[in-house]
C-alpha atoms as a PDB file:
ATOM      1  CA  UNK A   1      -1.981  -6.019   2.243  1.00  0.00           C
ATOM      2  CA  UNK A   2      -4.405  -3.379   3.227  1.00  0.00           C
ATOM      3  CA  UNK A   3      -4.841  -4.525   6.693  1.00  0.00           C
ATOM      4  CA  UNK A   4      -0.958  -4.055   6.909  1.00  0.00           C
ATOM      5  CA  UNK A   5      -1.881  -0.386   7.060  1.00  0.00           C
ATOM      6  CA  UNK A   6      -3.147  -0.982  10.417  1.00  0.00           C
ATOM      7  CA  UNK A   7      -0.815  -3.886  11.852  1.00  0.00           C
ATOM      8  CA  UNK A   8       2.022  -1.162  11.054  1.00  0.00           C
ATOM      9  CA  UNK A   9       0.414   1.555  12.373  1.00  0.00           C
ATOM     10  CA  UNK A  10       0.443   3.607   9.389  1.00  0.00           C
ATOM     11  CA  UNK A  11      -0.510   7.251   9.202  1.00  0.00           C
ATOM     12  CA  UNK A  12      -1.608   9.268   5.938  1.00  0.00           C
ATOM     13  CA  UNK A  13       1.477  10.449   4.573  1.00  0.00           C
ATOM     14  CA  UNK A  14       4.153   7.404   5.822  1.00  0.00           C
ATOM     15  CA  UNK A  15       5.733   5.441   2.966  1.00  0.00           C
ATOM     16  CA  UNK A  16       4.076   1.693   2.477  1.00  0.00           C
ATOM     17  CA  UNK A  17       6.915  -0.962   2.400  1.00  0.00           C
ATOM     18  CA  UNK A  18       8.902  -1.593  -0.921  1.00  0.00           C
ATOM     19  CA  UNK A  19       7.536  -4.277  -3.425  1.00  0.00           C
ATOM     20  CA  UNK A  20      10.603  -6.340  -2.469  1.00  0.00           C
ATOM     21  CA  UNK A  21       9.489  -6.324   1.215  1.00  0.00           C
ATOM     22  CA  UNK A  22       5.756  -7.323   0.426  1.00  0.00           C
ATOM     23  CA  UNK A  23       6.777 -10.344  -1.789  1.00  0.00           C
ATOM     24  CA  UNK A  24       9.043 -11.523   0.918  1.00  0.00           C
ATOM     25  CA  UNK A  25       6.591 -10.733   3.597  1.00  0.00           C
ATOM     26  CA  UNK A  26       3.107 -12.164   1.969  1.00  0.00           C
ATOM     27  CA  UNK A  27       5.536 -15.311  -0.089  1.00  0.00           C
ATOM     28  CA  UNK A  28       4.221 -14.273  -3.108  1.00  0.00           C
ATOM     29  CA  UNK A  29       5.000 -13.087  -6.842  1.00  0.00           C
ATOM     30  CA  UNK A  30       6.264  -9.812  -8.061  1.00  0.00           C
ATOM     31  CA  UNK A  31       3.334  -9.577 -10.512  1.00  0.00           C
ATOM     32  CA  UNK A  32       0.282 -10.885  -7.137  1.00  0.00           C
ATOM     33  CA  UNK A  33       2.195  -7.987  -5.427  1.00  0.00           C
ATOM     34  CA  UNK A  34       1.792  -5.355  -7.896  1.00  0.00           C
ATOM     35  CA  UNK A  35      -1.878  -6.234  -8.862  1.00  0.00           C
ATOM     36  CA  UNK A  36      -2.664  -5.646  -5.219  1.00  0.00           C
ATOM     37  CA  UNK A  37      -0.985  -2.563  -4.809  1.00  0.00           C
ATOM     38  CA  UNK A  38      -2.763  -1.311  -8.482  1.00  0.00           C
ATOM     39  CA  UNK A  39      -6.234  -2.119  -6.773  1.00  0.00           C
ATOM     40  CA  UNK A  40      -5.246  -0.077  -3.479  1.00  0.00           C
ATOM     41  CA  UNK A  41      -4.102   2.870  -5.307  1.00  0.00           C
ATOM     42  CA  UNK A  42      -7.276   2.795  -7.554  1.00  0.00           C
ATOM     43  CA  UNK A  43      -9.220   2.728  -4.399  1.00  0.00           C
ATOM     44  CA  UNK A  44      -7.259   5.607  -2.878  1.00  0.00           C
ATOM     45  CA  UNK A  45      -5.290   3.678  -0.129  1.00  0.00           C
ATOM     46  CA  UNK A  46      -1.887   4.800  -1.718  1.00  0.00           C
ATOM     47  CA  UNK A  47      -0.036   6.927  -4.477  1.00  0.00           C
ATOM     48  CA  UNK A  48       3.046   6.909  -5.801  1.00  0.00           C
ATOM     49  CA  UNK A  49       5.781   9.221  -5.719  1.00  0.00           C
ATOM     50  CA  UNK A  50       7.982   8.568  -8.768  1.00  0.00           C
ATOM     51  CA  UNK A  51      11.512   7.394  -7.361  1.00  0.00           C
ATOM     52  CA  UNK A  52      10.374   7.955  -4.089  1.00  0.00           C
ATOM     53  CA  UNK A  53       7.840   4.791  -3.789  1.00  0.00           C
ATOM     54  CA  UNK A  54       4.363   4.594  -2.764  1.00  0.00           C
ATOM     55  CA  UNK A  55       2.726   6.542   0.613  1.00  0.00           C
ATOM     56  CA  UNK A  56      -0.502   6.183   2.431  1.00  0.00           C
ATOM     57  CA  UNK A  57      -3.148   8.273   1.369  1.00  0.00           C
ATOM     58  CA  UNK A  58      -5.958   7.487   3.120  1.00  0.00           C
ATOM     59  CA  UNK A  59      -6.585   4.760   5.649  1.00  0.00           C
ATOM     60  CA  UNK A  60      -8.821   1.544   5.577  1.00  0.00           C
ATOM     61  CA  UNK A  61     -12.314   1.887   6.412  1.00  0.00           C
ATOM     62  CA  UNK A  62     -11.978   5.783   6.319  1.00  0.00           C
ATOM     63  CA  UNK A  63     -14.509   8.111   4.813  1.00  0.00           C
ATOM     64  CA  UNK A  64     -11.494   9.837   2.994  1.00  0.00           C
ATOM     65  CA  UNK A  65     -11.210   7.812   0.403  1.00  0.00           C
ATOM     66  CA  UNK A  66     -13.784   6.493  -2.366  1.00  0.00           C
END
């Protein structure tokens, strides 16, 4: 799910697809999905906007992020 940051074309700042369109895009559980997207926002890749999903915060590979 991180490379889909690239594949997309993603920029800091553009909203990351919906939970919903991960499991249907990667075929796989609510609960793989949202352990993934835990261990990209611990690593800085995303954050969350409260009703507003997650964005890009720093890109793949990037020294911008820890």
């Amino acid at each position: 799910m991180v490379d889909l940051i690239m594949e997309e074309s993603l920029a800091v700042g553009d909203a990351y697809p919906s939970e919903a369109r991960l499991c249907e895009r990667f075929a796989a559980s609510r609960t793989a999905v949202r352990r993934v997207l835990a261990r990209m926002e611990g690593n800085g890749l995303l954050g969350t906007v409260h009703g507003k999903g997650r964005t890009v915060r720093a890109l793949p590979g990037s020294s911008a992020h820890p």
